[in-house]
C-alpha atoms as a PDB file:
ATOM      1  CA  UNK A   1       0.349 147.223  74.262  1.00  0.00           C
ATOM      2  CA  UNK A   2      -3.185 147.276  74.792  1.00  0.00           C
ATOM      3  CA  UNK A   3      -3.502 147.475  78.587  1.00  0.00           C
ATOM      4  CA  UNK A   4      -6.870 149.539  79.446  1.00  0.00           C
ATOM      5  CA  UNK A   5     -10.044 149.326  79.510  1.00  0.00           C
ATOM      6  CA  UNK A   6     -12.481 152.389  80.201  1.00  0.00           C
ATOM      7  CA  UNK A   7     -15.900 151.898  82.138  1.00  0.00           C
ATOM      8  CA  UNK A   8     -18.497 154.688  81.902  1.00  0.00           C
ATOM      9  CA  UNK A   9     -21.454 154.980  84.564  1.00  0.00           C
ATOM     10  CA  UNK A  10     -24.533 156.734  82.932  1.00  0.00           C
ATOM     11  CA  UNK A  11     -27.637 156.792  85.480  1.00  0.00           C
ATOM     12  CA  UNK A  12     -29.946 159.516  86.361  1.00  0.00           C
ATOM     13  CA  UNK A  13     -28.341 161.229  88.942  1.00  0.00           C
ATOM     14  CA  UNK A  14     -24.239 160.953  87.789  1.00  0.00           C
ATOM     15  CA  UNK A  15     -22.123 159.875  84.655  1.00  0.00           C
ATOM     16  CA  UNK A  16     -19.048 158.276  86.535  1.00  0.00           C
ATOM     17  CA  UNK A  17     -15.729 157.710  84.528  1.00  0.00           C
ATOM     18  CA  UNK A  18     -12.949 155.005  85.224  1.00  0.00           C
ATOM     19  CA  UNK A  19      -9.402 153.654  83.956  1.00  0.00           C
ATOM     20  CA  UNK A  20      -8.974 150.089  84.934  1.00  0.00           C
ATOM     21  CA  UNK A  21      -5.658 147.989  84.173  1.00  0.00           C
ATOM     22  CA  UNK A  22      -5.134 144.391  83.438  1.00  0.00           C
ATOM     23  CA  UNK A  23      -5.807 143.325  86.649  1.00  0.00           C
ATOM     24  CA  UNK A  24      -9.478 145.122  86.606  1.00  0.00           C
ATOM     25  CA  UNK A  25      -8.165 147.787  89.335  1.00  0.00           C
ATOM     26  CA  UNK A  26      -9.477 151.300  89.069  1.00  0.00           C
ATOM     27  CA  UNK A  27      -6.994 153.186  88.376  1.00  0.00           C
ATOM     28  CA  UNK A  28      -8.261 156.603  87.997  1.00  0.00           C
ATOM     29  CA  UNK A  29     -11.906 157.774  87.739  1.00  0.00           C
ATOM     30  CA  UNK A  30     -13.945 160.805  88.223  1.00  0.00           C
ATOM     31  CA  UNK A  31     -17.831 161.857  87.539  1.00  0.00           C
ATOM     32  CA  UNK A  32     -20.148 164.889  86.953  1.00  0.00           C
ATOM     33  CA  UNK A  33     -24.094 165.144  87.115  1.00  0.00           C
ATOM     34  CA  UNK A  34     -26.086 163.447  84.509  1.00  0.00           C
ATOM     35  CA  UNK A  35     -27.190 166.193  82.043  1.00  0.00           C
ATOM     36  CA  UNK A  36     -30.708 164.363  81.790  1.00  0.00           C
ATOM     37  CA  UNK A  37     -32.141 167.287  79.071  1.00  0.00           C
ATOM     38  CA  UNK A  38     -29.495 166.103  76.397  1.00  0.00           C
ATOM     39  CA  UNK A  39     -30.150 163.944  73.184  1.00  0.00           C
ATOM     40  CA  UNK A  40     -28.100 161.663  72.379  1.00  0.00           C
ATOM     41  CA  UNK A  41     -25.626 163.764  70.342  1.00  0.00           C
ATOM     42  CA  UNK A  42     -24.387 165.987  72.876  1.00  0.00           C
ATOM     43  CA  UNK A  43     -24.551 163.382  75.761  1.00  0.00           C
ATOM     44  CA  UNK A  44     -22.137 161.005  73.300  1.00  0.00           C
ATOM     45  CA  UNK A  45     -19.756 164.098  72.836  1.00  0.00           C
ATOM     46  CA  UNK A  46     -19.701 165.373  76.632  1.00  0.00           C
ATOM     47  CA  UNK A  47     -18.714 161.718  76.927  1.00  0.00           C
ATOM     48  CA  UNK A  48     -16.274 162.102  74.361  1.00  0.00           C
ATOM     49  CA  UNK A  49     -14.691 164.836  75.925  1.00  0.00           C
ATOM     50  CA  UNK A  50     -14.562 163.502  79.325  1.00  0.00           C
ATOM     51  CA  UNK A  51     -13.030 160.039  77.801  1.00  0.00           C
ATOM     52  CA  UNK A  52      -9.952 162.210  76.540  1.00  0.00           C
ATOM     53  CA  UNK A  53      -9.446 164.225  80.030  1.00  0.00           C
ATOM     54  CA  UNK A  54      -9.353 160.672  81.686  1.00  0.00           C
ATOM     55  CA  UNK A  55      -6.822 159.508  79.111  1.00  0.00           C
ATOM     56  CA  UNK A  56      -4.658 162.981  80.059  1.00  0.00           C
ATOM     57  CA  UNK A  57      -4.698 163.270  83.167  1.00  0.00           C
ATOM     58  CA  UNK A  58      -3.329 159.526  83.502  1.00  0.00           C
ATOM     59  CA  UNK A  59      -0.559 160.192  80.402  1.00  0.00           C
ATOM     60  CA  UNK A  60      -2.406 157.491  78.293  1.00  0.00           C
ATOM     61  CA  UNK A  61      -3.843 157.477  74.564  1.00  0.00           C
ATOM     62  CA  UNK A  62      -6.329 155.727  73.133  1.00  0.00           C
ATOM     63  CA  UNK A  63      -3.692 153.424  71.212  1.00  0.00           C
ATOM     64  CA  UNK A  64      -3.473 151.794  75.093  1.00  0.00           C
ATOM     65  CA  UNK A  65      -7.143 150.863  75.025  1.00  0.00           C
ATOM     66  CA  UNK A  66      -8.711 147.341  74.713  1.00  0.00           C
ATOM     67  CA  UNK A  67     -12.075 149.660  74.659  1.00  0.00           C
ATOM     68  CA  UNK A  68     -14.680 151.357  76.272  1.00  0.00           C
ATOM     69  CA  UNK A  69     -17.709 150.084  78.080  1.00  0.00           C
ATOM     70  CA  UNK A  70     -20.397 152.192  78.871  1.00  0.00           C
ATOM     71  CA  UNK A  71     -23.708 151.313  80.565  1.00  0.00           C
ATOM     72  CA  UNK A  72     -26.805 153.286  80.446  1.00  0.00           C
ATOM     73  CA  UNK A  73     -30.237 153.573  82.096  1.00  0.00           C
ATOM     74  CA  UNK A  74     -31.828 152.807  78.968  1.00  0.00           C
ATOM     75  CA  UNK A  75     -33.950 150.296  76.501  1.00  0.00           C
ATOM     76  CA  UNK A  76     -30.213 149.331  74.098  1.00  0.00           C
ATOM     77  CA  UNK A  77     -30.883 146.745  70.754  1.00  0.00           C
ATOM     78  CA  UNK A  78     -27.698 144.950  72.334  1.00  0.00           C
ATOM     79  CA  UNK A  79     -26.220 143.506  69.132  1.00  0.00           C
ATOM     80  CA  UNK A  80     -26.470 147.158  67.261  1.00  0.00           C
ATOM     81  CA  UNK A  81     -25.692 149.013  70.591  1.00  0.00           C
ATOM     82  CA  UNK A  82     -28.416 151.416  69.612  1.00  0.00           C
ATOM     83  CA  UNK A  83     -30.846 153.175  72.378  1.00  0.00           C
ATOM     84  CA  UNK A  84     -34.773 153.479  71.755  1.00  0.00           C
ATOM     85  CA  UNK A  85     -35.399 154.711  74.842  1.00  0.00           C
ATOM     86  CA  UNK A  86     -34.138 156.582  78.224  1.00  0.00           C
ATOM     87  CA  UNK A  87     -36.194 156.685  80.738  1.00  0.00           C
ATOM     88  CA  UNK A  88     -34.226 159.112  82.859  1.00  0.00           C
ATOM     89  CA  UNK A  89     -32.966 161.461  80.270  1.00  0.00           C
ATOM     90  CA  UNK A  90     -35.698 161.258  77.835  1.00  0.00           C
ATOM     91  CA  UNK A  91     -34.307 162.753  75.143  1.00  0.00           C
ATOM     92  CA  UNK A  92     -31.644 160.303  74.100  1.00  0.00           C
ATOM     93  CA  UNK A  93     -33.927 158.160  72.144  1.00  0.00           C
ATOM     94  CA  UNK A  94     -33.340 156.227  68.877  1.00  0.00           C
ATOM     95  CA  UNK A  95     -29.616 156.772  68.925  1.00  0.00           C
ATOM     96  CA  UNK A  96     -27.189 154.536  67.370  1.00  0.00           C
ATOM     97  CA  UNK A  97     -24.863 155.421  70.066  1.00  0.00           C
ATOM     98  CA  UNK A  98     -22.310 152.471  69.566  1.00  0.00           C
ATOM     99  CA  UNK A  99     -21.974 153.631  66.027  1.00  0.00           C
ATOM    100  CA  UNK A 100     -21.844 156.988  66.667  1.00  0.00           C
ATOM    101  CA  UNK A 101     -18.629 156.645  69.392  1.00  0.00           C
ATOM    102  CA  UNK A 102     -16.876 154.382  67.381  1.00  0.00           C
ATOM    103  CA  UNK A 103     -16.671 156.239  64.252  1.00  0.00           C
ATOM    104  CA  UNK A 104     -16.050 159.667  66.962  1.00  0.00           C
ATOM    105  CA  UNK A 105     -13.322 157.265  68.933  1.00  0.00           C
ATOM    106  CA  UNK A 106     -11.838 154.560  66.896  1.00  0.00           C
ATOM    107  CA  UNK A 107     -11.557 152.235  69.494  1.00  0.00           C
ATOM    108  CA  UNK A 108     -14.052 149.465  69.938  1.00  0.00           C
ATOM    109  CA  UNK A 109     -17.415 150.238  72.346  1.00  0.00           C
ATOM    110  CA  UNK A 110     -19.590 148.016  73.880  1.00  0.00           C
ATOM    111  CA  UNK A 111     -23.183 149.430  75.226  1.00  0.00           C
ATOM    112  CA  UNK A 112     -25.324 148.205  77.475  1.00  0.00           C
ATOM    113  CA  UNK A 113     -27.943 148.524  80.289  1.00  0.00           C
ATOM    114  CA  UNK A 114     -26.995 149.681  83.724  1.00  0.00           C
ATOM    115  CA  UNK A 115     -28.810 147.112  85.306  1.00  0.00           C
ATOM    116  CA  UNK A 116     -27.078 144.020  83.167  1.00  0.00           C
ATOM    117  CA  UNK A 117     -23.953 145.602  83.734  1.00  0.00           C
ATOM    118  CA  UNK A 118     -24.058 145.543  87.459  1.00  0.00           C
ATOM    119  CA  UNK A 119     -25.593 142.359  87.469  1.00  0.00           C
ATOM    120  CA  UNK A 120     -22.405 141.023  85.914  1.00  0.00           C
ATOM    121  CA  UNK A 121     -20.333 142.980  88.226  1.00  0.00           C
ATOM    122  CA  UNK A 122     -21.559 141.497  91.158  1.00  0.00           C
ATOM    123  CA  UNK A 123     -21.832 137.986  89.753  1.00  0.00           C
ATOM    124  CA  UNK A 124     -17.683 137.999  89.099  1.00  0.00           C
ATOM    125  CA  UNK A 125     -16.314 140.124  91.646  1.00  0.00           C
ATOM    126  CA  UNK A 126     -19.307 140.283  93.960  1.00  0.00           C
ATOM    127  CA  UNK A 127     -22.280 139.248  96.046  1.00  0.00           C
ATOM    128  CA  UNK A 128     -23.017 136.710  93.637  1.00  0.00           C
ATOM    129  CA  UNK A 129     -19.454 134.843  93.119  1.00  0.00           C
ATOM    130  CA  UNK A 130     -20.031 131.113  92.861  1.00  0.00           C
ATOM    131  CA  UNK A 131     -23.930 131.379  92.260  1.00  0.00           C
ATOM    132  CA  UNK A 132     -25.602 129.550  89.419  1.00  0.00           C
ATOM    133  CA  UNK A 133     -28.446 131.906  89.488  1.00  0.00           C
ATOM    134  CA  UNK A 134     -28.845 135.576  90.565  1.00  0.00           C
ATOM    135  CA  UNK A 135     -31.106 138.675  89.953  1.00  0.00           C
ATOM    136  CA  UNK A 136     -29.226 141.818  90.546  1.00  0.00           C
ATOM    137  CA  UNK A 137     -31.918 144.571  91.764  1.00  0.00           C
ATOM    138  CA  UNK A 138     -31.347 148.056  91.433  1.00  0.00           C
ATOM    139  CA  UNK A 139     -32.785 150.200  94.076  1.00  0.00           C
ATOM    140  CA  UNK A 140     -31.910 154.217  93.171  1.00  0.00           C
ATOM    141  CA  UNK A 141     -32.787 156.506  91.221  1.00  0.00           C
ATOM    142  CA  UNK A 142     -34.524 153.908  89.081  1.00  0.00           C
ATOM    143  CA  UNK A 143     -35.926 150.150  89.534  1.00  0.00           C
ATOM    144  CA  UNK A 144     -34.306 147.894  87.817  1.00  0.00           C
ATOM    145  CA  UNK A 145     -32.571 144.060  87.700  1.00  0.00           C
ATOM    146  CA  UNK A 146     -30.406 142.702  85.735  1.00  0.00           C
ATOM    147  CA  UNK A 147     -30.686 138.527  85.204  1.00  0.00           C
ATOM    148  CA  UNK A 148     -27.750 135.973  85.852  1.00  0.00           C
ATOM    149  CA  UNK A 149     -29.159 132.508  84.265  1.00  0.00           C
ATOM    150  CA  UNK A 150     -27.177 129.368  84.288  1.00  0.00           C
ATOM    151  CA  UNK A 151     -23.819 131.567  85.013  1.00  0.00           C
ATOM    152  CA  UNK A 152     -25.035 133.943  82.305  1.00  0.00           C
ATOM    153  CA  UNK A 153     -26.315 137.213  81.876  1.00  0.00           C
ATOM    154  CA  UNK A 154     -29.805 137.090  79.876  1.00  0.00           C
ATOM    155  CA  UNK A 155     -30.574 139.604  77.898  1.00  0.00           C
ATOM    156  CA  UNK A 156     -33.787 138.589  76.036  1.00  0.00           C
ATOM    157  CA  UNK A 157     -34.164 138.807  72.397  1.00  0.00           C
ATOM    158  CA  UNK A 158     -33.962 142.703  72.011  1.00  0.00           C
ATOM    159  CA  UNK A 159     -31.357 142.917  74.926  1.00  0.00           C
ATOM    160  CA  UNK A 160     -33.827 144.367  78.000  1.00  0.00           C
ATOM    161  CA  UNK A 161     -34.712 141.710  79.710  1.00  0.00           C
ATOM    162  CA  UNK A 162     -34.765 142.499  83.251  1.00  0.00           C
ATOM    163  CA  UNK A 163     -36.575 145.788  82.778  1.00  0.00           C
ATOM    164  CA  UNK A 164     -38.623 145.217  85.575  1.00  0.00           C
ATOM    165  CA  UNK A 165     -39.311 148.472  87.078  1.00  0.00           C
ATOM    166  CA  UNK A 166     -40.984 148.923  84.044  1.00  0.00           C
ATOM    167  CA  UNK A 167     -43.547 146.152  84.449  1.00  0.00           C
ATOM    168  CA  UNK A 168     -46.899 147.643  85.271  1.00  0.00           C
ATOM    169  CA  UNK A 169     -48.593 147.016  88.516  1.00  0.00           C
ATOM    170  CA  UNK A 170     -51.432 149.638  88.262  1.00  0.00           C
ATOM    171  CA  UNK A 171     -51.779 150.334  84.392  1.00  0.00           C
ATOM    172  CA  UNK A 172     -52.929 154.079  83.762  1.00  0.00           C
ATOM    173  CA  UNK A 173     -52.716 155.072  86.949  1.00  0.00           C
ATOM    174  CA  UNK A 174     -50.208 157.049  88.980  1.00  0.00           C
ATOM    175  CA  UNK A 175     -47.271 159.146  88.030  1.00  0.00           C
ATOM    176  CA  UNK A 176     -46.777 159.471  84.273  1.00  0.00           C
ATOM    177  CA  UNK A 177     -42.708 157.321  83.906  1.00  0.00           C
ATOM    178  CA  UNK A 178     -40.170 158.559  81.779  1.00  0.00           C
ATOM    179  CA  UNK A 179     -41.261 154.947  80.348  1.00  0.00           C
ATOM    180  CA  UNK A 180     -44.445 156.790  78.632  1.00  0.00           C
ATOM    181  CA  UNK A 181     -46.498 153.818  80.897  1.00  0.00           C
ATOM    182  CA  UNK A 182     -48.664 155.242  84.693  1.00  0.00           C
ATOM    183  CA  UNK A 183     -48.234 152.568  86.777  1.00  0.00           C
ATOM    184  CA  UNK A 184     -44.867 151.121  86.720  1.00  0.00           C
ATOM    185  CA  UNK A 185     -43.037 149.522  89.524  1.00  0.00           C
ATOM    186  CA  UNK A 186     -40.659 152.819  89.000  1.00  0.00           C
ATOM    187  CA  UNK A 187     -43.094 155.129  89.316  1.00  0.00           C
ATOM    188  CA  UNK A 188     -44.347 153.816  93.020  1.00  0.00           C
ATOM    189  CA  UNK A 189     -40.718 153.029  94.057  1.00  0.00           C
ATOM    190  CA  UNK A 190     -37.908 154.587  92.083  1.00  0.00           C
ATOM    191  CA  UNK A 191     -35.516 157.778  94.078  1.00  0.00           C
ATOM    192  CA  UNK A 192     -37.029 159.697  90.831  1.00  0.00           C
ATOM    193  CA  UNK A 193     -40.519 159.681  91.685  1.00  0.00           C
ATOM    194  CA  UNK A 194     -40.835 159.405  95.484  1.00  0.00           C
ATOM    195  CA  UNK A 195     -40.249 163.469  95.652  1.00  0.00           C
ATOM    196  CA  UNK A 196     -43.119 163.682  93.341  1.00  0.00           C
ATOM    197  CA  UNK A 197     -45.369 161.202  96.302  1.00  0.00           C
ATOM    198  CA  UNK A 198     -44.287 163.113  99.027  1.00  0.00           C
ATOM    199  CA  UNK A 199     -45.673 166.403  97.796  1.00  0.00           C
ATOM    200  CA  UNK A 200     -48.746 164.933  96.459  1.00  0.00           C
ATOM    201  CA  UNK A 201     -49.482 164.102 100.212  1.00  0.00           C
ATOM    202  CA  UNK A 202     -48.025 166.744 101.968  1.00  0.00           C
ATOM    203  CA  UNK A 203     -50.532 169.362 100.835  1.00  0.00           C
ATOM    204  CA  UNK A 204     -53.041 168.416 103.922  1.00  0.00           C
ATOM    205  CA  UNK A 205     -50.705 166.330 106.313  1.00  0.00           C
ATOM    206  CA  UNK A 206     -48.573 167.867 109.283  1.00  0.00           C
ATOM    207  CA  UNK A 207     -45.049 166.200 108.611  1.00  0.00           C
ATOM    208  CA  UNK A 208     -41.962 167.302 109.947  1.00  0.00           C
ATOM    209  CA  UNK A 209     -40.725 166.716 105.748  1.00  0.00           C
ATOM    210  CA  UNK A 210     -39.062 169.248 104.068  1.00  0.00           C
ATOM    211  CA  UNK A 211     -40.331 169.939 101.000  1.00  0.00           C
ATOM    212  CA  UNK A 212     -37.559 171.791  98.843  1.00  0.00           C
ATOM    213  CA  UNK A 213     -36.378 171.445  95.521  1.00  0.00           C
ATOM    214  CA  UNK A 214     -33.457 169.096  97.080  1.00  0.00           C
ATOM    215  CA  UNK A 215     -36.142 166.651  98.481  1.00  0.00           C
ATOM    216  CA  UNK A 216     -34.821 163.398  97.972  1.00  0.00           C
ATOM    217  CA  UNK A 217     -34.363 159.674 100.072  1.00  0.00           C
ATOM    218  CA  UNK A 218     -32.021 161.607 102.154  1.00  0.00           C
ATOM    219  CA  UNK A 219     -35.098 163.872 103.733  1.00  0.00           C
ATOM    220  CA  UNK A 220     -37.185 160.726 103.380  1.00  0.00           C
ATOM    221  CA  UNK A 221     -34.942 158.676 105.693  1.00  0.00           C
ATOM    222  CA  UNK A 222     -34.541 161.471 108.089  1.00  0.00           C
ATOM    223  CA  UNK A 223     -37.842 161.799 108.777  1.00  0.00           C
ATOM    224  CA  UNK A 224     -38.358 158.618 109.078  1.00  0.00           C
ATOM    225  CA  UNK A 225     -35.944 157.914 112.029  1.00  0.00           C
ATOM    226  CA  UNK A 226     -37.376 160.772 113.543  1.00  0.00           C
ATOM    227  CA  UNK A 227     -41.307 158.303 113.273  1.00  0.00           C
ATOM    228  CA  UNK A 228     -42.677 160.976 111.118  1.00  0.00           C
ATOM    229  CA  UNK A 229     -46.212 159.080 110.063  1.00  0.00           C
ATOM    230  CA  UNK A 230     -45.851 160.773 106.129  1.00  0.00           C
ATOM    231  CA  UNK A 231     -42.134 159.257 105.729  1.00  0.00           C
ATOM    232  CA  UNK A 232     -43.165 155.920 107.194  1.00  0.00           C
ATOM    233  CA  UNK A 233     -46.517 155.579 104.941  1.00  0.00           C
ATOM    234  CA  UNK A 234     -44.053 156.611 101.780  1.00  0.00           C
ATOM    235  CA  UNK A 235     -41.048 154.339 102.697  1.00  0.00           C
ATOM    236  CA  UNK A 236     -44.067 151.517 103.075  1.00  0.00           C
ATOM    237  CA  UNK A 237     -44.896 152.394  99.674  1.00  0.00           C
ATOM    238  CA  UNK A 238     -41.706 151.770  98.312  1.00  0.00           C
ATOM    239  CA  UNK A 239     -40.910 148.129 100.389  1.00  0.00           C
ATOM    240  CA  UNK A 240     -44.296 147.230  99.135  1.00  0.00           C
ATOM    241  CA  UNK A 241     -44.078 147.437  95.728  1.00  0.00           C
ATOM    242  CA  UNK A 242     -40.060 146.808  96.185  1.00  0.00           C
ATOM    243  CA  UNK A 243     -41.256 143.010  97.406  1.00  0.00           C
ATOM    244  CA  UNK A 244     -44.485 142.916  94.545  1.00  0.00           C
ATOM    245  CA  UNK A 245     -41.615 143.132  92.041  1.00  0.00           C
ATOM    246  CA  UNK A 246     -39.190 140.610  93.166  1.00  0.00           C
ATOM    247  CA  UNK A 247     -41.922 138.167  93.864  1.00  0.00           C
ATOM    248  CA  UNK A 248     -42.922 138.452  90.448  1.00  0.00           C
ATOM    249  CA  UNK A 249     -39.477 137.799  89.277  1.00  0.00           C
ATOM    250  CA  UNK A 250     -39.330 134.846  91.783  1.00  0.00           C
ATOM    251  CA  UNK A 251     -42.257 133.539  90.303  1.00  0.00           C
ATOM    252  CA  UNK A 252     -41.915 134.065  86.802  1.00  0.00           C
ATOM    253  CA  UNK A 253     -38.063 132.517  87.279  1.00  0.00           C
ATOM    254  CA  UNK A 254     -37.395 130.856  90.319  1.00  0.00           C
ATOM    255  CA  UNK A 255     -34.432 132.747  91.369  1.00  0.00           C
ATOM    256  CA  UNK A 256     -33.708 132.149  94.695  1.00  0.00           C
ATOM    257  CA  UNK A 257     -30.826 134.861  94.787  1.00  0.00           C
ATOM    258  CA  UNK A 258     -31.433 138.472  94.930  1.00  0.00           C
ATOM    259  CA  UNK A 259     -28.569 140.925  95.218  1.00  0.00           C
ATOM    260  CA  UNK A 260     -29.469 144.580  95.807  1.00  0.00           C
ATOM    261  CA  UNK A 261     -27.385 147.895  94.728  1.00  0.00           C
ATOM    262  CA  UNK A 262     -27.729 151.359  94.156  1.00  0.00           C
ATOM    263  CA  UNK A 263     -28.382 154.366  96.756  1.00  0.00           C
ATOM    264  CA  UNK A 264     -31.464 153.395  98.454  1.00  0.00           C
ATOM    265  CA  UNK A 265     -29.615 150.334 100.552  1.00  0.00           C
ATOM    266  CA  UNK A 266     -28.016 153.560 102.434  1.00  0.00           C
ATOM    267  CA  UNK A 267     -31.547 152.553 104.277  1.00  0.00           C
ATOM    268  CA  UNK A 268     -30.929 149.496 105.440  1.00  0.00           C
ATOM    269  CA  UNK A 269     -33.164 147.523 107.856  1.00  0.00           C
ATOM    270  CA  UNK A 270     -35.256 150.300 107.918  1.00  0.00           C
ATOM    271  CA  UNK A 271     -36.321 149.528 104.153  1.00  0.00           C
ATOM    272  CA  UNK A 272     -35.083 146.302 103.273  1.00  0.00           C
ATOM    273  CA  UNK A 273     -36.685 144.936 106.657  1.00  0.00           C
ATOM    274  CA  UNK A 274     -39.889 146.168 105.100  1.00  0.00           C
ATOM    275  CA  UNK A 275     -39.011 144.697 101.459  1.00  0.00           C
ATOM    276  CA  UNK A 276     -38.050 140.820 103.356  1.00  0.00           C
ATOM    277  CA  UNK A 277     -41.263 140.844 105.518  1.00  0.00           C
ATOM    278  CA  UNK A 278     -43.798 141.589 102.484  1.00  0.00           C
ATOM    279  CA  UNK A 279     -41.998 139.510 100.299  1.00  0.00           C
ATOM    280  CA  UNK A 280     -42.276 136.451 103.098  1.00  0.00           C
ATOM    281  CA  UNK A 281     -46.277 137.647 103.282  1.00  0.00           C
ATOM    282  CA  UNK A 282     -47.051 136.561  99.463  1.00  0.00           C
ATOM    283  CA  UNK A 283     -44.292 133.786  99.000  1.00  0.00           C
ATOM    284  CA  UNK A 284     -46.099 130.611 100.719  1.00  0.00           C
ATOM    285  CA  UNK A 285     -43.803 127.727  99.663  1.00  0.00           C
ATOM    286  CA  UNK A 286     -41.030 127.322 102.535  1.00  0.00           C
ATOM    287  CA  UNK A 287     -38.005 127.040 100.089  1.00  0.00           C
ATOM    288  CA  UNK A 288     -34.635 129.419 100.826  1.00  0.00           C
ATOM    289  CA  UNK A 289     -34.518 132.534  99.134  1.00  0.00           C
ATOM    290  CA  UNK A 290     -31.932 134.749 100.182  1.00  0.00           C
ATOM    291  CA  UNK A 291     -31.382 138.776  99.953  1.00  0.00           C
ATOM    292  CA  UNK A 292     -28.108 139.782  99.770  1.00  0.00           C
ATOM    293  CA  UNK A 293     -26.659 143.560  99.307  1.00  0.00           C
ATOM    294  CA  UNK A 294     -24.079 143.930  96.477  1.00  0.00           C
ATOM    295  CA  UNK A 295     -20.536 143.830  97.831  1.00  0.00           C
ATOM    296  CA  UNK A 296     -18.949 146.099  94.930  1.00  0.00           C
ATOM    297  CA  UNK A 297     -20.060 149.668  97.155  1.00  0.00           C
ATOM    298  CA  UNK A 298     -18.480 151.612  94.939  1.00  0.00           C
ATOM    299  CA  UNK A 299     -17.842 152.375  90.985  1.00  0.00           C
ATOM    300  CA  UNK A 300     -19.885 148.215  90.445  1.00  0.00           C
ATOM    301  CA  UNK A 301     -21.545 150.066  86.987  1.00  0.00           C
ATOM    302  CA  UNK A 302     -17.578 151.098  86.167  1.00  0.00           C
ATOM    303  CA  UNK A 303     -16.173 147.654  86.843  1.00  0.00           C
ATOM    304  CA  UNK A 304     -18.850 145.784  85.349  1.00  0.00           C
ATOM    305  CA  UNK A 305     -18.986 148.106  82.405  1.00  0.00           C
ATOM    306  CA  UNK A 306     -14.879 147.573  81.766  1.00  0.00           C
ATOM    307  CA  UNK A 307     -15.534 143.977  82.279  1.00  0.00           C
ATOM    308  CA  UNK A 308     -18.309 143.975  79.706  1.00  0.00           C
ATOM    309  CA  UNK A 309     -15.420 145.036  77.105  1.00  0.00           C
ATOM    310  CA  UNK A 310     -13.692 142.116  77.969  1.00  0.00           C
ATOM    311  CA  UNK A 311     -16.260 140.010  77.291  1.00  0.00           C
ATOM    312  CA  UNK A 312     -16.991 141.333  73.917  1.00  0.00           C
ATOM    313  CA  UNK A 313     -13.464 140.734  72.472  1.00  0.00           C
END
């Protein structure tokens, strides 16, 4: 009897792996650092391979399996489940993925972006239970949302709507994005890039910043706590074009529900203060909009990504 269901994680920083029953709990899972110079091949193999340790270590076969969900950081043609582009591992590009794992697994796949994913995660099991509306917003690694309409998850005509750290606030200028665009909400606010900010304006500055090849948000909050006037000008950076973003999603939609997920709401106030007051700054109509954080902490891209199989059969 058909039982399982496997999710698969793919962002920019870790590929996380999990077996969830019938009753969508997570049974087993494990994860290993995203290899982000693959192609598409041997990133759908490594997967492969990973897919049949799961199913070993728990005594399963694939035989038990309703099928596999997987959810990437990456433009997907939903209804062909085939990748153009990845903006964090830029070589898995024009890919028919689905295809490709099908024909490798024999059990049915269903692909799709991280961000939709989550965002229908959190609007069944999560933050957003009971909402009509919601706009899941990931904060990590990447910038991204994924868009709950009329109890649905929209995915455009293509299937990335909701690509929104990819909308261009300063076109041609900035840090090139693994988008091929300068300028990109991403590229100002994304855990990717902000390494890349912090050097540019540490050359001259006195900062109590580390600057190592492990610089990350970690560093960045540090110093912060600590008042150090570099970490505070970056982490303004980020709630400022953070807040530009959603209010351009509140604006074009009218979406007066925004959940946020991924690593950087290990910040807290000390951000999302930041985000809520410049947000408040530009939005001059007083009607309720409410930030919430996303109440799945852990493995949401693994439960929403076994969840997205069962909404495919």
């Amino acid at each position: 009897m058909k039982n399982y269901r496997i999710g698969i994680d793919a962002g920019g920083t870790k590929v996380a792996y999990g077996l969830v029953d019938e009753d969508n709990r997570l049974v087993d899972r494990f994860q290993h650092p995203t290899p982000i110079e693959a192609n598409g091949f041997d990133f759908s193999d490594l997967v492969i391979e990973n897919i049949e340790k799961l199913l070993d270590r728990n005594g399963k076969t694939k035989k038990e399996l309703q099928g596999i969900g997987i959810c990437m950081p990456s433009f997907i043609l939903f209804d062909k489940g085939y990748i153009c582009m990845t903006s964090a591992m830029v070589n898995i590009r024009e890919f028919p993925m689905r295809d490709y794992l099908t024909k490798r697994l024999g059990v049915p796949i269903a692909l799709d972006n991280d961000c939709n994913v989550a965002a229908l995660a959190e609007h069944r099991f999560g933050a957003g239970r009971g909402s009509r509306h919601m706009i899941y917003v990931a904060t990590s690694t990447g910038i991204g949302s994924g868009l709950i309409l009329n109890g649905q998850l929209f995915r455009g005509s293509y299937g990335w709507a909701g690509e929104s750290g990819h909308m261009l606030i300063t076109p041609d200028e900035g840090i090139l994005c693994g988008c091929q665009n300068q300028g990109c909400f991403m590229s100002w606010a994304a855990g990717r890039y902000i390494p890349d900010h912090i050097r540019q304006r540490a050359r001259d500055r006195d900062t109590t910043i580390s600057i190592d090849q492990n610089l990350g948000c970690e560093e960045l909050a540090r110093s912060c706590r600590e008042g150090d006037p570099l970490g505070l000008e970056i982490l303004d950076q980020m709630a400022h074009y953070i807040a530009v973003c959603i209010f351009n999603i509140y604006q074009l939609l009218n979406v007066n529900l925004f959940v946020f997920g991924g690593g950087m709401v290990n910040f807290g106030p000390m951000l999302f203060d930041r985000v809520r007051s410049k947000f408040d700054q530009y939005n001059h109509i007083p009607q309720p909009v409410e930030f919430r954080f996303a109440q799945l902490e852990k493995d949401p891209g693994i439960i929403g990504a076994a969840e997205l199989v069962r909404e495919a059969l």
